[in-house]
PDB file of N, CA and C in Angstrom:
ATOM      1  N   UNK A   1      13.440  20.343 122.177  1.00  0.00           N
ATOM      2  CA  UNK A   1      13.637  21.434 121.254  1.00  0.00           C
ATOM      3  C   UNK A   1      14.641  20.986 120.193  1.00  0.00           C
ATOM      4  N   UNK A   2      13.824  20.931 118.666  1.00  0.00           N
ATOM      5  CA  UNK A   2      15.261  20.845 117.654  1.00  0.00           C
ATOM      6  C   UNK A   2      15.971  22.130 117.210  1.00  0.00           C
ATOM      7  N   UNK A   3      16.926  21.741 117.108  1.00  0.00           N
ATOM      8  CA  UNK A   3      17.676  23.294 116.475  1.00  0.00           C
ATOM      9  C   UNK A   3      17.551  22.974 114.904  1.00  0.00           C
ATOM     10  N   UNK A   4      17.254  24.091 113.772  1.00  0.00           N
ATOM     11  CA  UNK A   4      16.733  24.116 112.714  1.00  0.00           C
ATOM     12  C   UNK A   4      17.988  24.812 112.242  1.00  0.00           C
ATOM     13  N   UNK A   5      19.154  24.421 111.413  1.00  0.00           N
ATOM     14  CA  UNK A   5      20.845  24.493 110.789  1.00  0.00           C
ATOM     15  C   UNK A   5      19.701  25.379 109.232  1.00  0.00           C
ATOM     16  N   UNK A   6      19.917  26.902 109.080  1.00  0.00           N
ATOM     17  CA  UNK A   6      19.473  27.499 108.307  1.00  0.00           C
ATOM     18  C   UNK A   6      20.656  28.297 107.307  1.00  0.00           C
ATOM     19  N   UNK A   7      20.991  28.152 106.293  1.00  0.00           N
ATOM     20  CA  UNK A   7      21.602  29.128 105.289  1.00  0.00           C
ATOM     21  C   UNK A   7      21.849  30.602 105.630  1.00  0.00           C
ATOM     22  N   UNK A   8      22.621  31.394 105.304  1.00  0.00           N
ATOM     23  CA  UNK A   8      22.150  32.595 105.602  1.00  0.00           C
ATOM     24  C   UNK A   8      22.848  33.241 104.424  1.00  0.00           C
ATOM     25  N   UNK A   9      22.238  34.147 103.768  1.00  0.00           N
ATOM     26  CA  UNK A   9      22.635  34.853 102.175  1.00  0.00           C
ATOM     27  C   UNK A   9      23.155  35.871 102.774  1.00  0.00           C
ATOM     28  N   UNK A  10      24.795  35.991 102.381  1.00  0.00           N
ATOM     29  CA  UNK A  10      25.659  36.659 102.655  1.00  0.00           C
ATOM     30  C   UNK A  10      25.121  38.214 102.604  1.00  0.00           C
ATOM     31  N   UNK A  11      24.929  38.801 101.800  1.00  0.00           N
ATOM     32  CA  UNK A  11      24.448  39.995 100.695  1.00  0.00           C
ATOM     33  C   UNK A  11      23.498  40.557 101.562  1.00  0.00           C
ATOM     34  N   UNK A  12      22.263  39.697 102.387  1.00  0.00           N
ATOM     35  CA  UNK A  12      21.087  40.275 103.141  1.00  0.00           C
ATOM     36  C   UNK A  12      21.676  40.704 104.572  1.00  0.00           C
ATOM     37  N   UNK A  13      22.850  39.660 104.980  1.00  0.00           N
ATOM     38  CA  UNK A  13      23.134  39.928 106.581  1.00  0.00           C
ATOM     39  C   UNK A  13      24.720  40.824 106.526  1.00  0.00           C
ATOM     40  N   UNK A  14      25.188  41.389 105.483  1.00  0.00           N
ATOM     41  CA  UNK A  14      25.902  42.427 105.461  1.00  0.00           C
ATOM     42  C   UNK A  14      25.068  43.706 105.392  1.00  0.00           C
ATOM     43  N   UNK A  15      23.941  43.659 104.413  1.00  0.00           N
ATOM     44  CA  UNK A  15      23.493  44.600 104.625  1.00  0.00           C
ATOM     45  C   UNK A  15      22.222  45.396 105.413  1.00  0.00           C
ATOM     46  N   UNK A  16      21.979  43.975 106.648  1.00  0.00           N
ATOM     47  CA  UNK A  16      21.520  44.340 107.901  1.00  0.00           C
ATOM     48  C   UNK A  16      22.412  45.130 108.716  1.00  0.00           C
ATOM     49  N   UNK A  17      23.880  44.920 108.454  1.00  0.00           N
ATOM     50  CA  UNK A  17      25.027  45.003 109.465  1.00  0.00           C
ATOM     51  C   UNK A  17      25.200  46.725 109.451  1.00  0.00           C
ATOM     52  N   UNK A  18      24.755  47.217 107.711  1.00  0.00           N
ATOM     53  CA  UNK A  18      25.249  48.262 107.348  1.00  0.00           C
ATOM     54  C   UNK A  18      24.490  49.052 108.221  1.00  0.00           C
ATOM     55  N   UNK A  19      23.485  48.539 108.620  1.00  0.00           N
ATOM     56  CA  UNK A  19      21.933  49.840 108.627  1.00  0.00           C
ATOM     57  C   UNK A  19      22.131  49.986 110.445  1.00  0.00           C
ATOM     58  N   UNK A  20      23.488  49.181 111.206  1.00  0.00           N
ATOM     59  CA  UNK A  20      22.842  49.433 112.628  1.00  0.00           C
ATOM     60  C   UNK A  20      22.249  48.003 113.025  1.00  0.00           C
ATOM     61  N   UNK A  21      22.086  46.674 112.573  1.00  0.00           N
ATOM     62  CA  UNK A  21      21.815  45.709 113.288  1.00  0.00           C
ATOM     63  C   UNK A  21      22.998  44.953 113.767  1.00  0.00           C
ATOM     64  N   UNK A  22      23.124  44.453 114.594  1.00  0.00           N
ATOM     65  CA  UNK A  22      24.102  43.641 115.847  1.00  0.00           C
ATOM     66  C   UNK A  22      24.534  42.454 114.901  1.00  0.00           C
ATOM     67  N   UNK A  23      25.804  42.215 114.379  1.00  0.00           N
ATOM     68  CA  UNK A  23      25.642  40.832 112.953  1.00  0.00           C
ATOM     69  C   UNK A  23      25.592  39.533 113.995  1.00  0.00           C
ATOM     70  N   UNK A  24      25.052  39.529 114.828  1.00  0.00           N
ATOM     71  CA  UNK A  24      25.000  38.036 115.062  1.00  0.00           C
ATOM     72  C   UNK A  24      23.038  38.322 114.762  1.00  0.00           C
ATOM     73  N   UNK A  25      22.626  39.310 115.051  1.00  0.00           N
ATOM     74  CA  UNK A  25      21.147  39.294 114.979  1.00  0.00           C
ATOM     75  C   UNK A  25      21.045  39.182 113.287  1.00  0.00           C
ATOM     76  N   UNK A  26      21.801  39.963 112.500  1.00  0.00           N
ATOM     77  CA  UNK A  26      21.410  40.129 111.521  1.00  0.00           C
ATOM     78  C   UNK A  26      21.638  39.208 110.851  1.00  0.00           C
ATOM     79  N   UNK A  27      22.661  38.253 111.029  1.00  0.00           N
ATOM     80  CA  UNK A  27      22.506  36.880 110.368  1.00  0.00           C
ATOM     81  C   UNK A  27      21.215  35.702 110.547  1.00  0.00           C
ATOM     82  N   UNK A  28      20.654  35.756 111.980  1.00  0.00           N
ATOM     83  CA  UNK A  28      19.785  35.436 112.424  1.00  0.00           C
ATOM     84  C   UNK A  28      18.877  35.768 111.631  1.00  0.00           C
ATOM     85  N   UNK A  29      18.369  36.963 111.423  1.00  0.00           N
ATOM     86  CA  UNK A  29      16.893  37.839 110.605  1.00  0.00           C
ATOM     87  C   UNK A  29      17.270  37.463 109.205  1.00  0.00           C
ATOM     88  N   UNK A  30      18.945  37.227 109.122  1.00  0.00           N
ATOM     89  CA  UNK A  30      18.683  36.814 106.992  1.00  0.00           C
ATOM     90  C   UNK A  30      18.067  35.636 107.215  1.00  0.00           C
ATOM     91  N   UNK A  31      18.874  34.603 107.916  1.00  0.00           N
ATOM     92  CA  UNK A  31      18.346  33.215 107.813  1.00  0.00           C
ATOM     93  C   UNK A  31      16.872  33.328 107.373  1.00  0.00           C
ATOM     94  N   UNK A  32      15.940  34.006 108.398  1.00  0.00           N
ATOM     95  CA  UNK A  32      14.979  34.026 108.225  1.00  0.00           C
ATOM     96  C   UNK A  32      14.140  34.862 107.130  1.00  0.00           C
ATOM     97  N   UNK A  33      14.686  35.400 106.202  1.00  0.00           N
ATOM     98  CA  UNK A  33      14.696  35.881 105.297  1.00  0.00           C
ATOM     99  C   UNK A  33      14.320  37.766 105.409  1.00  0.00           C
ATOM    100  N   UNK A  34      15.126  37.993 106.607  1.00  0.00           N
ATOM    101  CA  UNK A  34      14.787  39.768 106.211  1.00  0.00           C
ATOM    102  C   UNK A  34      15.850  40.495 105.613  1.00  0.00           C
ATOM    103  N   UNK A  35      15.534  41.003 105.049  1.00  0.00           N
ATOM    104  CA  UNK A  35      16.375  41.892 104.257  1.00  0.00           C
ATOM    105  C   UNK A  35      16.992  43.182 104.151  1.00  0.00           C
ATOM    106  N   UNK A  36      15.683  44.508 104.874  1.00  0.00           N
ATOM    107  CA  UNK A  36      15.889  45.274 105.352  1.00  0.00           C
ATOM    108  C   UNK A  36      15.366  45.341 106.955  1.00  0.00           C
ATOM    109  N   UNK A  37      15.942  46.802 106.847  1.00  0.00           N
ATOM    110  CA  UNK A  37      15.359  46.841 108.257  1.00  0.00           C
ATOM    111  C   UNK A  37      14.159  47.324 108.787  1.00  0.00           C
ATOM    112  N   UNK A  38      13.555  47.842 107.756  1.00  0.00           N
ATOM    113  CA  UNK A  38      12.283  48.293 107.706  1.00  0.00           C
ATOM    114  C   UNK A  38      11.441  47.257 107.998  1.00  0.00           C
ATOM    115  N   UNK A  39      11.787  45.829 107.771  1.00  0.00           N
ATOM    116  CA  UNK A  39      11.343  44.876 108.076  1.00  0.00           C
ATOM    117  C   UNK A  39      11.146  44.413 109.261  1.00  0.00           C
ATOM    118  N   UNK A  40      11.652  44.778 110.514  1.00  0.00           N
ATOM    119  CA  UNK A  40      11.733  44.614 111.928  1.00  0.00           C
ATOM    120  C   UNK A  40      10.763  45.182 112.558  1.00  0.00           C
ATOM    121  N   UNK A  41      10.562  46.302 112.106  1.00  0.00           N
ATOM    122  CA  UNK A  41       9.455  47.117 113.042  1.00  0.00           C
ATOM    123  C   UNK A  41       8.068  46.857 111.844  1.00  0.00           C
ATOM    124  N   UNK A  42       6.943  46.264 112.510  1.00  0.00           N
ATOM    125  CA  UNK A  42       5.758  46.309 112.001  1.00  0.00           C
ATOM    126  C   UNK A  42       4.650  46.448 112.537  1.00  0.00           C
ATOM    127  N   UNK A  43       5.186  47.423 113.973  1.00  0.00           N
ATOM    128  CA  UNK A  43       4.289  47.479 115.033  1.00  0.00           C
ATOM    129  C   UNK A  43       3.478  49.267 114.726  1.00  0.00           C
ATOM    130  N   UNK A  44       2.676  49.833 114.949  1.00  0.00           N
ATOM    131  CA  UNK A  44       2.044  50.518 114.814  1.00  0.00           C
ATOM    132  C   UNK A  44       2.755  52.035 115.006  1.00  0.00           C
ATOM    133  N   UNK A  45       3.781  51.744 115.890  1.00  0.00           N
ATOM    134  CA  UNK A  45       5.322  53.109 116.090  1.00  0.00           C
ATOM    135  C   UNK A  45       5.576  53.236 114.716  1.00  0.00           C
ATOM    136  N   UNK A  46       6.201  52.361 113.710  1.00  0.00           N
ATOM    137  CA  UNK A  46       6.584  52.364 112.512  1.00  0.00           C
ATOM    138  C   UNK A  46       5.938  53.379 111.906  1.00  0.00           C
ATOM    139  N   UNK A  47       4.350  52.827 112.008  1.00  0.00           N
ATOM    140  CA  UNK A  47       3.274  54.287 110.706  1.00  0.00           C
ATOM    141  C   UNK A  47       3.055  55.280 111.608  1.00  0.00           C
ATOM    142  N   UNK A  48       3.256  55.654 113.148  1.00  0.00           N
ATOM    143  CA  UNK A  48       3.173  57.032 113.618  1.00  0.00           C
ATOM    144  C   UNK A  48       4.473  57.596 112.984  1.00  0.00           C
ATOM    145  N   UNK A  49       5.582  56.677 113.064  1.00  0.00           N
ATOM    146  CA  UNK A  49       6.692  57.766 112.701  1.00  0.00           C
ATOM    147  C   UNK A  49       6.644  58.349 111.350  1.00  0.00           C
ATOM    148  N   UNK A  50       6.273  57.424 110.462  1.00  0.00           N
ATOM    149  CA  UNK A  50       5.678  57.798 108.878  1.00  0.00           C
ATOM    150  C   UNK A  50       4.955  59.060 108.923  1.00  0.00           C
ATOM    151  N   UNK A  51       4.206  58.852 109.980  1.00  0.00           N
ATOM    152  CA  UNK A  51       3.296  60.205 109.927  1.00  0.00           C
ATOM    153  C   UNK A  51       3.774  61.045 110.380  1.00  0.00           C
ATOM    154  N   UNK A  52       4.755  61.387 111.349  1.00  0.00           N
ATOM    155  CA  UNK A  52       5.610  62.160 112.094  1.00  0.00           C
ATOM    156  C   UNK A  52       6.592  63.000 111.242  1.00  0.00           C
ATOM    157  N   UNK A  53       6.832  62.092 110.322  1.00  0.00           N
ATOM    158  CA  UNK A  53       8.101  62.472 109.385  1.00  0.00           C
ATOM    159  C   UNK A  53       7.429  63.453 108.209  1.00  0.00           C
ATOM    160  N   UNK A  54       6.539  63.070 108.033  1.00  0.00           N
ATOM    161  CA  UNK A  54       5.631  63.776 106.643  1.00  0.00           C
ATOM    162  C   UNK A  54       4.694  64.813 107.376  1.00  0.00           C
ATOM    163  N   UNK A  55       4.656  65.555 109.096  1.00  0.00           N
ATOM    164  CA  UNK A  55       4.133  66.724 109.174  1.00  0.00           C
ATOM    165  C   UNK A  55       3.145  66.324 109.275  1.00  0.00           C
ATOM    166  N   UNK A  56       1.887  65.357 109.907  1.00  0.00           N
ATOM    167  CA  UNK A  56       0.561  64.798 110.345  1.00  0.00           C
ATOM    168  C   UNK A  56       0.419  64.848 111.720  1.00  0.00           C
ATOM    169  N   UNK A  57      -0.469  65.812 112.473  1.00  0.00           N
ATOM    170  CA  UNK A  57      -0.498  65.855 113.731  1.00  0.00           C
ATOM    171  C   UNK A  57      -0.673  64.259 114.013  1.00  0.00           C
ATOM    172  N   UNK A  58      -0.202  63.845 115.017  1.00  0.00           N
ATOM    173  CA  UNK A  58      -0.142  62.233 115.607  1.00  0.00           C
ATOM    174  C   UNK A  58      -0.410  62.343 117.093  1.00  0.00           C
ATOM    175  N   UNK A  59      -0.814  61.674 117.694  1.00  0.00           N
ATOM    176  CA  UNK A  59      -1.471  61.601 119.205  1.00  0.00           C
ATOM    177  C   UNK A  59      -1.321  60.376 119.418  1.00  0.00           C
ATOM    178  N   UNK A  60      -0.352  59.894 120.939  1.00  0.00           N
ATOM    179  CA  UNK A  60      -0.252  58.740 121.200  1.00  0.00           C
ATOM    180  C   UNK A  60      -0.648  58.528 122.610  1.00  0.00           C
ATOM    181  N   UNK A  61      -1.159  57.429 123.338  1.00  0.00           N
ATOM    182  CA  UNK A  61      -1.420  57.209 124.544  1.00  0.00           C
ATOM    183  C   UNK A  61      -0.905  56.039 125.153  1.00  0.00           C
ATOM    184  N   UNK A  62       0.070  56.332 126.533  1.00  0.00           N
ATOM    185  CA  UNK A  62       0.634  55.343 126.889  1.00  0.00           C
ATOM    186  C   UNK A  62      -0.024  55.252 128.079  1.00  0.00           C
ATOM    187  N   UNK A  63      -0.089  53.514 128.534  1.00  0.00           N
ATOM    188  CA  UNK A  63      -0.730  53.225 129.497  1.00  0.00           C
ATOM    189  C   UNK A  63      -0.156  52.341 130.391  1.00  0.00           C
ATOM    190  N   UNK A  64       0.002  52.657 131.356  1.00  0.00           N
ATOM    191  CA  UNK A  64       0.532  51.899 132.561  1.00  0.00           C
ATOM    192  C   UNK A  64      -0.467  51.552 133.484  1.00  0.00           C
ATOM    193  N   UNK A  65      -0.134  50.667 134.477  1.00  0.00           N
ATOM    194  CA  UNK A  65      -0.365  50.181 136.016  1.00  0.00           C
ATOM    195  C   UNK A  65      -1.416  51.343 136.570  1.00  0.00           C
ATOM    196  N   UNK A  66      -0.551  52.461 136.828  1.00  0.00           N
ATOM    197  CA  UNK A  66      -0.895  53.221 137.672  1.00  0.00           C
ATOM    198  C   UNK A  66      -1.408  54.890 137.053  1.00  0.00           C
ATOM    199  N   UNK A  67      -0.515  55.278 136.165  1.00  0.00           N
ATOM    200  CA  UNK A  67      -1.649  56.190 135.078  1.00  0.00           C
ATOM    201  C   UNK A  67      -1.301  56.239 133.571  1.00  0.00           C
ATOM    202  N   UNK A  68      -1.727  57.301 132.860  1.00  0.00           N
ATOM    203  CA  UNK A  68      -1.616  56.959 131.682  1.00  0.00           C
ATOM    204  C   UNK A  68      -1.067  58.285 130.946  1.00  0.00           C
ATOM    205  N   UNK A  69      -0.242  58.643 130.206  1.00  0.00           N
ATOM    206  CA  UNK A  69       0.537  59.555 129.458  1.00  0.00           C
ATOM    207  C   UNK A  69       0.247  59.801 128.212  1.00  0.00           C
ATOM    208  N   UNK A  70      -0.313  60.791 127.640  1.00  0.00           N
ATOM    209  CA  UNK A  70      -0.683  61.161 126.161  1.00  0.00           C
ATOM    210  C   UNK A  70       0.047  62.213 125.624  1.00  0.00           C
ATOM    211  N   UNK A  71       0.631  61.927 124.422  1.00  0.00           N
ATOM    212  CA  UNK A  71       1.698  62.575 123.883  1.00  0.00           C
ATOM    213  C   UNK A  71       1.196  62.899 122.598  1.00  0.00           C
ATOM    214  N   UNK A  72       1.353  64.173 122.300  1.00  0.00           N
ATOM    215  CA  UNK A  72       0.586  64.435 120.869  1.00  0.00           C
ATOM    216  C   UNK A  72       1.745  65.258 120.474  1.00  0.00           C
ATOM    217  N   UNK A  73       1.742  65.526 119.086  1.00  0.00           N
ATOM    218  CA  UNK A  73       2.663  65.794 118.325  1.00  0.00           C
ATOM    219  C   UNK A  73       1.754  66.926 117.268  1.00  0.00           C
ATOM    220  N   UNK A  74       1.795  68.182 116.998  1.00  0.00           N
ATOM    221  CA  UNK A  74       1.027  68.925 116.078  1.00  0.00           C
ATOM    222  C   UNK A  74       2.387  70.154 115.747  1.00  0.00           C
ATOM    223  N   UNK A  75       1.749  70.971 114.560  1.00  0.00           N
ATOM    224  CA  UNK A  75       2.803  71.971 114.976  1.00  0.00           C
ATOM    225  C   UNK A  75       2.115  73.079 115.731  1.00  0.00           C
ATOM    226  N   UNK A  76       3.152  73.817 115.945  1.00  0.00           N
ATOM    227  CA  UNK A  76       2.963  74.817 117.046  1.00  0.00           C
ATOM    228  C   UNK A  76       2.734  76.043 116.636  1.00  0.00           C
ATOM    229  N   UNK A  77       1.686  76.902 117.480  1.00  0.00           N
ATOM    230  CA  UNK A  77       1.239  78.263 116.828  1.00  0.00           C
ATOM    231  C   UNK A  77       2.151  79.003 117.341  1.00  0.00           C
ATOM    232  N   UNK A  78       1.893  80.023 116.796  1.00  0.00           N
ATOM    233  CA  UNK A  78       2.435  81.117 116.584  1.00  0.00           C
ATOM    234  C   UNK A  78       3.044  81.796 118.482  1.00  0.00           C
ATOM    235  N   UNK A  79       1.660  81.931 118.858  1.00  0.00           N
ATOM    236  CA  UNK A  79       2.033  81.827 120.283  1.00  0.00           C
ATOM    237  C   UNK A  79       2.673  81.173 121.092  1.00  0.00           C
ATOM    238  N   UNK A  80       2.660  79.943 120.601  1.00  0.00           N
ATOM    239  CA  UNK A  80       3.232  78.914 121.270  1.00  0.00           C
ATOM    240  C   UNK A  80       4.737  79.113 121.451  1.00  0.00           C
ATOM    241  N   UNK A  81       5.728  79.255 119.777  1.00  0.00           N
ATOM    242  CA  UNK A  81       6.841  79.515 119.599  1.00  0.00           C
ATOM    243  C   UNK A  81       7.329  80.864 120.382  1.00  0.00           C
ATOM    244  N   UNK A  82       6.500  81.831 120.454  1.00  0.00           N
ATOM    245  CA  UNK A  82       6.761  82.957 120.923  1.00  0.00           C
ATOM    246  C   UNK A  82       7.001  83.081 122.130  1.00  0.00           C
ATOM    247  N   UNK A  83       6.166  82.441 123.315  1.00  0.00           N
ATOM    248  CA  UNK A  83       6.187  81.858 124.570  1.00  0.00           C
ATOM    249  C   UNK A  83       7.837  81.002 124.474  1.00  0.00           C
ATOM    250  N   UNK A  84       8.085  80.329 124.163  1.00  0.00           N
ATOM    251  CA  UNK A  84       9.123  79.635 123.742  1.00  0.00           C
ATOM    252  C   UNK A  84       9.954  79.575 123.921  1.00  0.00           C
ATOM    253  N   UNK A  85      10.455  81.322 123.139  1.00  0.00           N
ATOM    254  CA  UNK A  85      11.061  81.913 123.252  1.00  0.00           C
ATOM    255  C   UNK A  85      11.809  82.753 124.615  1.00  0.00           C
ATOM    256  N   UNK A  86      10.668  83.045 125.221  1.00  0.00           N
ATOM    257  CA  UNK A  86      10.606  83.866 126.345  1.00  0.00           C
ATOM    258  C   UNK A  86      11.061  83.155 127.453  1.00  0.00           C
ATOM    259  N   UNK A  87      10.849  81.557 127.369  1.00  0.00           N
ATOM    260  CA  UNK A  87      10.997  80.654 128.377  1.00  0.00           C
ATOM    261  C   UNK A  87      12.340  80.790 128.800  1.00  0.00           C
ATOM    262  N   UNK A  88      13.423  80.521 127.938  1.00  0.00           N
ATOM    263  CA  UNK A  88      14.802  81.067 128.243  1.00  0.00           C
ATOM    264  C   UNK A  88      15.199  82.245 128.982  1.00  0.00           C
ATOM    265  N   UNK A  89      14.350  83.106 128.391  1.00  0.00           N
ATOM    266  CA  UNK A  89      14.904  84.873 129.050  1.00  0.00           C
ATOM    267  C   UNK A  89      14.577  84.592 129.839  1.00  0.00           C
ATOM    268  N   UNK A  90      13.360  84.186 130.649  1.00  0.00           N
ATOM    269  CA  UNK A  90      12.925  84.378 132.156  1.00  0.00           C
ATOM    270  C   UNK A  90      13.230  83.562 133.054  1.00  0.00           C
ATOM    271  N   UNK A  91      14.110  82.665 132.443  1.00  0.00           N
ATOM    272  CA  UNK A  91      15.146  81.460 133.261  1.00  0.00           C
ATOM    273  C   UNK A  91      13.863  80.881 133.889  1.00  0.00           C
ATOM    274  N   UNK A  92      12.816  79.923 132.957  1.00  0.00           N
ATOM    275  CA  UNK A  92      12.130  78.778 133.213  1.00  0.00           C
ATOM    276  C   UNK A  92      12.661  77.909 132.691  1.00  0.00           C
ATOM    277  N   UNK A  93      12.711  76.993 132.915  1.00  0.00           N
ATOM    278  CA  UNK A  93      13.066  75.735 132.430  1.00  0.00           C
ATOM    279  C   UNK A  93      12.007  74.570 132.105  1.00  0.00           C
ATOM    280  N   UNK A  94      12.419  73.913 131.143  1.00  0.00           N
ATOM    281  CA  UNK A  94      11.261  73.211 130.626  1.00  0.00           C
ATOM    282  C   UNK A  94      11.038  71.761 131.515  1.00  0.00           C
ATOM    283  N   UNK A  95       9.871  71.403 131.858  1.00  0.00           N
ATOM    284  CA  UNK A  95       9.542  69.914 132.818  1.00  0.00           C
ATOM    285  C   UNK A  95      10.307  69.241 132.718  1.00  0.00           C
ATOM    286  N   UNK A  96      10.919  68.642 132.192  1.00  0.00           N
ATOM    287  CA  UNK A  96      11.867  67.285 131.682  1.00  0.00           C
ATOM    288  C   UNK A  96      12.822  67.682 132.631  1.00  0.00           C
ATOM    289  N   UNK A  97      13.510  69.217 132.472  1.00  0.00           N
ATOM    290  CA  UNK A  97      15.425  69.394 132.837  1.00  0.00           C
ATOM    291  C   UNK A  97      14.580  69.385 134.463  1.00  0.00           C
ATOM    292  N   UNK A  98      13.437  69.815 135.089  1.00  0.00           N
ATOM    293  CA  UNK A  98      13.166  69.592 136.047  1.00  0.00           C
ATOM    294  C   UNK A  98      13.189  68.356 136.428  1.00  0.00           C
ATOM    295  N   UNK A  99      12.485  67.526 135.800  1.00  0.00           N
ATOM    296  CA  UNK A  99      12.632  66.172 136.698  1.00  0.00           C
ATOM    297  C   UNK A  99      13.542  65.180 136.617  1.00  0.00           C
ATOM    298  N   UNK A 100      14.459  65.682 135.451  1.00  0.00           N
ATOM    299  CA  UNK A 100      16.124  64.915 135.986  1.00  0.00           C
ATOM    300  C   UNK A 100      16.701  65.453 136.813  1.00  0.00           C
ATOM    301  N   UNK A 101      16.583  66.503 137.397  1.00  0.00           N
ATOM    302  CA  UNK A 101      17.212  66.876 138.743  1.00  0.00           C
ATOM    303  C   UNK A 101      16.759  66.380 139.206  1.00  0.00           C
ATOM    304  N   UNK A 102      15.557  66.023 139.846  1.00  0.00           N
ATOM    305  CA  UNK A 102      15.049  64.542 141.184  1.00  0.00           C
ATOM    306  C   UNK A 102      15.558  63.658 141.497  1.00  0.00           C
TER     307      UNK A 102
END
Protein backbone atom coordinates (compact mmCIF):
# COMPACT_ATOMS: atom_id res chain seq x y z
CA UNK A 1 0.00 0.00 0.00
CA UNK A 2 1.41 3.59 -1.02
CA UNK A 3 0.35 6.45 0.97
CA UNK A 4 -0.63 9.32 -1.58
CA UNK A 5 0.95 13.02 0.54
CA UNK A 6 -2.24 15.26 -0.86
CA UNK A 7 -2.61 19.25 -0.41
CA UNK A 8 -5.48 20.25 1.37
CA UNK A 9 -7.13 23.96 0.57
CA UNK A 10 -7.42 25.56 3.73
CA UNK A 11 -10.85 27.53 2.86
CA UNK A 12 -12.71 23.95 1.82
CA UNK A 13 -11.65 22.02 5.18
CA UNK A 14 -12.60 25.01 7.48
CA UNK A 15 -15.58 25.14 5.95
CA UNK A 16 -16.38 21.40 6.23
CA UNK A 17 -15.48 22.02 9.97
CA UNK A 18 -18.20 24.81 10.06
CA UNK A 19 -21.15 22.58 8.84
CA UNK A 20 -20.56 19.61 11.64
CA UNK A 21 -17.72 17.50 9.97
CA UNK A 22 -14.97 15.92 12.42
CA UNK A 23 -11.64 18.26 10.97
CA UNK A 24 -9.52 15.41 10.72
CA UNK A 25 -12.35 13.95 8.22
CA UNK A 26 -12.82 17.17 6.75
CA UNK A 27 -9.38 17.72 5.80
CA UNK A 28 -9.39 14.28 4.43
CA UNK A 29 -12.74 15.05 2.06
CA UNK A 30 -10.86 18.61 1.00
CA UNK A 31 -7.83 16.74 -0.02
CA UNK A 32 -10.07 14.99 -2.03
CA UNK A 33 -11.72 17.79 -3.26
CA UNK A 34 -15.20 18.19 -1.35
CA UNK A 35 -16.30 21.19 -0.53
CA UNK A 36 -19.59 21.01 0.88
CA UNK A 37 -21.37 18.81 2.67
CA UNK A 38 -24.01 18.17 0.55
CA UNK A 39 -21.38 16.43 -1.12
CA UNK A 40 -21.15 13.37 1.26
CA UNK A 41 -24.46 12.05 1.04
CA UNK A 42 -25.33 10.87 -2.60
CA UNK A 43 -27.17 7.99 -1.59
CA UNK A 44 -30.87 7.94 -2.35
CA UNK A 45 -31.80 9.23 1.72
CA UNK A 46 -30.40 12.58 0.38
CA UNK A 47 -33.51 13.00 -2.46
CA UNK A 48 -36.15 11.34 0.05
CA UNK A 49 -35.20 14.02 2.43
CA UNK A 50 -35.50 16.69 -0.48
CA UNK A 51 -38.76 15.34 -0.85
CA UNK A 52 -39.58 15.25 2.78
CA UNK A 53 -38.63 18.79 3.22
CA UNK A 54 -40.77 20.21 0.27
CA UNK A 55 -44.19 18.24 1.59
CA UNK A 56 -44.10 14.97 -1.09
CA UNK A 57 -45.68 11.97 0.39
CA UNK A 58 -42.36 9.56 0.47
CA UNK A 59 -42.55 5.77 1.29
CA UNK A 60 -39.55 3.90 2.35
CA UNK A 61 -38.85 0.14 2.84
CA UNK A 62 -36.38 -1.32 5.07
CA UNK A 63 -35.21 -4.74 4.79
CA UNK A 64 -33.60 -7.03 7.01
CA UNK A 65 -32.62 -10.80 7.71
CA UNK A 66 -35.66 -11.56 9.29
CA UNK A 67 -38.53 -8.94 8.27
CA UNK A 68 -39.04 -5.91 6.64
CA UNK A 69 -40.31 -2.28 7.89
CA UNK A 70 -42.13 0.30 5.67
CA UNK A 71 -42.24 3.74 6.65
CA UNK A 72 -44.25 6.21 4.75
CA UNK A 73 -44.43 9.71 5.34
CA UNK A 74 -47.85 11.66 3.91
CA UNK A 75 -49.74 14.30 5.67
CA UNK A 76 -52.31 13.49 7.94
CA UNK A 77 -56.15 13.81 7.70
CA UNK A 78 -58.16 15.41 9.44
CA UNK A 79 -59.15 12.37 11.47
CA UNK A 80 -56.05 11.31 11.93
CA UNK A 81 -54.91 14.63 13.90
CA UNK A 82 -58.09 14.48 15.77
CA UNK A 83 -57.53 10.88 17.02
CA UNK A 84 -54.20 12.37 18.00
CA UNK A 85 -55.35 14.37 19.95
CA UNK A 86 -57.44 12.16 22.03
CA UNK A 87 -54.49 9.76 22.37
CA UNK A 88 -53.16 11.85 25.29
CA UNK A 89 -56.56 12.33 27.13
CA UNK A 90 -57.14 8.66 27.23
CA UNK A 91 -53.59 8.00 28.52
CA UNK A 92 -52.53 5.80 25.31
CA UNK A 93 -49.36 6.03 24.52
CA UNK A 94 -47.82 5.91 21.28
CA UNK A 95 -45.73 2.32 20.10
CA UNK A 96 -42.29 3.64 20.30
CA UNK A 97 -42.65 5.04 24.35
CA UNK A 98 -43.98 1.35 24.54
CA UNK A 99 -41.19 -0.43 23.33
CA UNK A 100 -38.48 1.51 25.12
CA UNK A 101 -39.88 0.33 28.16
CA UNK A 102 -38.87 -3.41 27.12
Amino acid sequence: MKIIVRDVPPRAAWALEQTGVHPLLARLYAARGVSTKEQLDTTLCADLLKRVQAGEPVTLTLCGDRSALRYERRQKTVFERIKGGFRGVLGLKPAYLLLRQL
